[in-house]
C-alpha atoms as a PDB file:
ATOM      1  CA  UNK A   1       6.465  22.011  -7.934  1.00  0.00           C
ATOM      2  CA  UNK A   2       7.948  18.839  -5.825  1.00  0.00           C
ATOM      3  CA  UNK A   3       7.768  18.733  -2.457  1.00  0.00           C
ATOM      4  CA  UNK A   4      11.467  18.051  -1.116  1.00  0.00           C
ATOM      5  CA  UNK A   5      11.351  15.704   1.912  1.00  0.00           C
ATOM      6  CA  UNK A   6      13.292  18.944   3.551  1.00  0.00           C
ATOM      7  CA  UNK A   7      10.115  20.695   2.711  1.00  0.00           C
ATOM      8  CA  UNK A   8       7.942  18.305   3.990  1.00  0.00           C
ATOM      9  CA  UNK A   9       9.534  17.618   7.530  1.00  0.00           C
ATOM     10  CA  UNK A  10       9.424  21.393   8.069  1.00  0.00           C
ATOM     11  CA  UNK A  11       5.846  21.827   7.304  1.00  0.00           C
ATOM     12  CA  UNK A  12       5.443  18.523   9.698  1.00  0.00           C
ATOM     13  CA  UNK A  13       7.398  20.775  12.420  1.00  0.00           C
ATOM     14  CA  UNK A  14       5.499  23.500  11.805  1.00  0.00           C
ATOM     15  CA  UNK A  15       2.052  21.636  12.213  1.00  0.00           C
ATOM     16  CA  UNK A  16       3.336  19.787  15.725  1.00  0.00           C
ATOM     17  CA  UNK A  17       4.427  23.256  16.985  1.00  0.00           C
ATOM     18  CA  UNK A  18       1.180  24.882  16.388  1.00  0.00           C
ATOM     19  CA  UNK A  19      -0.265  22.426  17.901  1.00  0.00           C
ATOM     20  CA  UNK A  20      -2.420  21.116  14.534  1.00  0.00           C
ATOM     21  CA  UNK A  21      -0.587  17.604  14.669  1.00  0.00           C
ATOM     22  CA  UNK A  22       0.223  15.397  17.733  1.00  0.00           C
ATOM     23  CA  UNK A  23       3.958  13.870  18.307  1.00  0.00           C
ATOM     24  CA  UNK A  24       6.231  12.746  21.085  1.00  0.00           C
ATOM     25  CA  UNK A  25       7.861  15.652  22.658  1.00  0.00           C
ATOM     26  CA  UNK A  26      11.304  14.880  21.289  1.00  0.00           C
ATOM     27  CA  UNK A  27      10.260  14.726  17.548  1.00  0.00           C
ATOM     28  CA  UNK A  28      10.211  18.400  17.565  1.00  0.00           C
ATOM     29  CA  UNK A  29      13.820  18.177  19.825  1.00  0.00           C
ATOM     30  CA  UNK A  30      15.216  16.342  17.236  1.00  0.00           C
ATOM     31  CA  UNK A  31      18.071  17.625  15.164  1.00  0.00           C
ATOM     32  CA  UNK A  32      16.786  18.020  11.080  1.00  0.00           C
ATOM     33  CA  UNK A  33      19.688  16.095   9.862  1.00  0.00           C
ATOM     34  CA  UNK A  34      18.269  13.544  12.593  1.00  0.00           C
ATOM     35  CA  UNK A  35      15.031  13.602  10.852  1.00  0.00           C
ATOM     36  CA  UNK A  36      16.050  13.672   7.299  1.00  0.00           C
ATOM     37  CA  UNK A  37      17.318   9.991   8.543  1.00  0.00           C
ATOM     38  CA  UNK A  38      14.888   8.659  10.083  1.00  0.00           C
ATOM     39  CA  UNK A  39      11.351   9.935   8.326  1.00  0.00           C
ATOM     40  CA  UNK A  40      10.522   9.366   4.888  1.00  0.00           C
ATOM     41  CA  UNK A  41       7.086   9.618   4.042  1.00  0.00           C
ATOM     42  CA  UNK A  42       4.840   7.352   3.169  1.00  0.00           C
ATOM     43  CA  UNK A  43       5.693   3.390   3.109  1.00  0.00           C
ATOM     44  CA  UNK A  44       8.593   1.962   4.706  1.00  0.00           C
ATOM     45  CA  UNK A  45      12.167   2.502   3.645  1.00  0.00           C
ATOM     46  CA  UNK A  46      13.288   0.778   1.285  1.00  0.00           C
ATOM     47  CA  UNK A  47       9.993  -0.690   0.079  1.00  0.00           C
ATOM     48  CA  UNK A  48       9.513  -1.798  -3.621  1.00  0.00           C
ATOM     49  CA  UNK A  49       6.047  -1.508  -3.000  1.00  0.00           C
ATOM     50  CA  UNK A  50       4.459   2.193  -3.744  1.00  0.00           C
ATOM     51  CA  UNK A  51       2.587   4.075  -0.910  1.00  0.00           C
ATOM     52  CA  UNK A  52       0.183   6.965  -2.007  1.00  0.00           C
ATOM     53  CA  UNK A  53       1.681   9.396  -0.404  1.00  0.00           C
ATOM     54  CA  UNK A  54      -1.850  11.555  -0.083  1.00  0.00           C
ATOM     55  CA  UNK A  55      -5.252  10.441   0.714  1.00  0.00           C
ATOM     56  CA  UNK A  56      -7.842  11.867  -2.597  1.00  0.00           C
ATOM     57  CA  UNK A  57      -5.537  15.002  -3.481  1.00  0.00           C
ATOM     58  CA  UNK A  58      -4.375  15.786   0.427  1.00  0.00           C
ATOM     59  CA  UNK A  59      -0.572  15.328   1.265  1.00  0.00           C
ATOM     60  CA  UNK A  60      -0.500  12.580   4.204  1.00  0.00           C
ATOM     61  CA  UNK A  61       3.337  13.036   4.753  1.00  0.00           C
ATOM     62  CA  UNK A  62       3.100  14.812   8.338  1.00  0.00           C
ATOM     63  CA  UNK A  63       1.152  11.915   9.658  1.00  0.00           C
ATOM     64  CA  UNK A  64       3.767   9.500   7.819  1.00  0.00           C
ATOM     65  CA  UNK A  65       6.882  11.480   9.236  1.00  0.00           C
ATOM     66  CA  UNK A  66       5.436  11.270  12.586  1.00  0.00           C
ATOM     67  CA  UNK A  67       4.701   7.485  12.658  1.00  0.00           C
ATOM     68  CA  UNK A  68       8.594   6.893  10.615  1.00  0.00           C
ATOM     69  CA  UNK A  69       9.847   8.733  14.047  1.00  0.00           C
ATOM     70  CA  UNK A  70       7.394   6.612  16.320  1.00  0.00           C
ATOM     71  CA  UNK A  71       8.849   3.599  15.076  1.00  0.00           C
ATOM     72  CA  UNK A  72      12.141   4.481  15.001  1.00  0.00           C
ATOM     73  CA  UNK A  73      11.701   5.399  18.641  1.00  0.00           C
ATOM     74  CA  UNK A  74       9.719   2.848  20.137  1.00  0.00           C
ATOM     75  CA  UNK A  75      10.756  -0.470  21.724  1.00  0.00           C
ATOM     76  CA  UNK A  76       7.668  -2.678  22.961  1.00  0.00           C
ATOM     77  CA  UNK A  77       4.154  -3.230  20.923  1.00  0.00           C
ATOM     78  CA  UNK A  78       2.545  -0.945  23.135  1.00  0.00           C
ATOM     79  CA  UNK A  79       5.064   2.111  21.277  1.00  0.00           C
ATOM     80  CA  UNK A  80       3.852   0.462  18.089  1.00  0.00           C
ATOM     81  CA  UNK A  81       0.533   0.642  18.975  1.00  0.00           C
ATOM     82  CA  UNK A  82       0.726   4.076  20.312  1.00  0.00           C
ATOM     83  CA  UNK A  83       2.496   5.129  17.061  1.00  0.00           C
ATOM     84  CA  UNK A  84      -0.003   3.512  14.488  1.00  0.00           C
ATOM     85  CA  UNK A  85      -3.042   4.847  16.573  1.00  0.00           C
ATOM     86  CA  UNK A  86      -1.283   8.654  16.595  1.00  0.00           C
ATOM     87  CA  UNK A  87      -0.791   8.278  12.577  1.00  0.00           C
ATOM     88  CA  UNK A  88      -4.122   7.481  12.166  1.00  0.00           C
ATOM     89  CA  UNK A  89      -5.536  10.228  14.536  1.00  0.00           C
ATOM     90  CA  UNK A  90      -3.021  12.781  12.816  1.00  0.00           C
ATOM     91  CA  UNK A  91      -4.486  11.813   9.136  1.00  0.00           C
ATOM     92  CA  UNK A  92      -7.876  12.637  10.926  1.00  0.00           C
ATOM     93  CA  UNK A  93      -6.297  15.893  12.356  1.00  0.00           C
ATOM     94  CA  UNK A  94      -5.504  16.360   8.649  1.00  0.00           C
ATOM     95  CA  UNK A  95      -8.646  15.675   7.150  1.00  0.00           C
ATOM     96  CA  UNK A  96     -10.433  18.479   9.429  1.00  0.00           C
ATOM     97  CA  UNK A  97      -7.924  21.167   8.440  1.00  0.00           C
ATOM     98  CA  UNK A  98      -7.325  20.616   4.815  1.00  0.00           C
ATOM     99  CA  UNK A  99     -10.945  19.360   3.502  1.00  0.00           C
ATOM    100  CA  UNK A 100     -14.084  20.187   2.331  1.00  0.00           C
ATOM    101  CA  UNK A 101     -16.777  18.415   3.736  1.00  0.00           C
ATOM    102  CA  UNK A 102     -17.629  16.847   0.652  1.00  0.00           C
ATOM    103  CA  UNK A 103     -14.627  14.783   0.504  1.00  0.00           C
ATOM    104  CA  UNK A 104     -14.417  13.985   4.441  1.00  0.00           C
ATOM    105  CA  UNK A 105     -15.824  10.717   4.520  1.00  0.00           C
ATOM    106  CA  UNK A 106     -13.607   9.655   1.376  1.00  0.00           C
ATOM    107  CA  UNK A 107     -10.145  10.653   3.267  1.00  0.00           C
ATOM    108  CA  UNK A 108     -11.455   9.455   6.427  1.00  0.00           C
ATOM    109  CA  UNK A 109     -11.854   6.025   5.059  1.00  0.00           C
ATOM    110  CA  UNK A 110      -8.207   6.002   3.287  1.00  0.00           C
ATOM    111  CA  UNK A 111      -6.812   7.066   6.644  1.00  0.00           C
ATOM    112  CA  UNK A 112      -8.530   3.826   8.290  1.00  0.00           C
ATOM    113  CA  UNK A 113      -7.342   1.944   5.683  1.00  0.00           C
ATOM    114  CA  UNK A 114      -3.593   3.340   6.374  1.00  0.00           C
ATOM    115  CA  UNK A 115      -3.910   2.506  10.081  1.00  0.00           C
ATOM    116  CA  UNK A 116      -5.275  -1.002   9.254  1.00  0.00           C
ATOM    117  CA  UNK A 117      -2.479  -1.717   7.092  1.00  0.00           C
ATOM    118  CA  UNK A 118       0.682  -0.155   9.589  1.00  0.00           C
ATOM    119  CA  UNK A 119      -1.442  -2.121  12.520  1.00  0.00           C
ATOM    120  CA  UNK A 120      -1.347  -5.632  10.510  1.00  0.00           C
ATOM    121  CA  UNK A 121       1.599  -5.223   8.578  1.00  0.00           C
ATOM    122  CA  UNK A 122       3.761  -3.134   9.956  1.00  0.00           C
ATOM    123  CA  UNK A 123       5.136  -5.311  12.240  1.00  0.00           C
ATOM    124  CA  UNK A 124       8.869  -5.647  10.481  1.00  0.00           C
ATOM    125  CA  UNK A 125       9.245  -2.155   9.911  1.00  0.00           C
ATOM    126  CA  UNK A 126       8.921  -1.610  13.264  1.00  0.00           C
ATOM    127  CA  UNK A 127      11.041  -4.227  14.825  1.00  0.00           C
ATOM    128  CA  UNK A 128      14.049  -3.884  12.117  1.00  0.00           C
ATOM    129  CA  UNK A 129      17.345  -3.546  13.943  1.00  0.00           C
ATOM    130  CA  UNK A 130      15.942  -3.874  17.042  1.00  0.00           C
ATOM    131  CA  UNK A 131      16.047  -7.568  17.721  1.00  0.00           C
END
């Protein structure tokens, strides 16, 4: 069965409220419909170009949703920088719950690849409709 992106934002919620994943204090304030706007997975909206949206078999989205809200949020390269480096530390948070030691190192090196790519490239994501 499909995740729905409802599905996955409430699992995401669920993982910052336990305390398994790291986000700003208002992500979890923040209305659902708010969300459903403003977080969707993987990639950046409206991208042609495909984003895995798990790392070897593991869903990634909670560390996506996250870093979608951290850029929607932030306003100077320091929030961008604070935003890639929590994605990144959340896909490690990940990697410790959901997998078997066997295919740590694997996931942990798709994860760096993820934050290497947000930290080049992610640049206009983050700064569209805010200049």
């Amino acid at each position: 069965m499909r995740q729905t992106l409802l599905d996955s934002l409430m699992e995401t919620l669920a993982l910052v409220k336990s305390g398994k994943l790291d986000a700003a204090p208002e992500f979890i304030q923040t209305p659902i419909g708010d969300l459903l706007e403003i977080c969707n997975a993987c990639g950046a909206a409206g991208s042609k170009l495909p984003v895995p949206q798990t790392a070897y078999g593991m869903n990634i989205k909670p560390m996506c949703h996250i870093h979608d809200f951290d850029y929607n949020r932030g306003a100077t390269i320091q929030d961008k920088d604070c935003g890639d480096r929590r994605m990144r530390n959340n896909g490690f948070r990940l990697i410790r719950l959901r997998s078997h030691w066997s295919l740590r190192g694997l996931r942990s090196g798709r994860i760096q690849t993820y934050y290497i790519m947000v930290n080049i490239f992610g640049g206009p994501a983050f700064w569209d409709g805010k200049l």
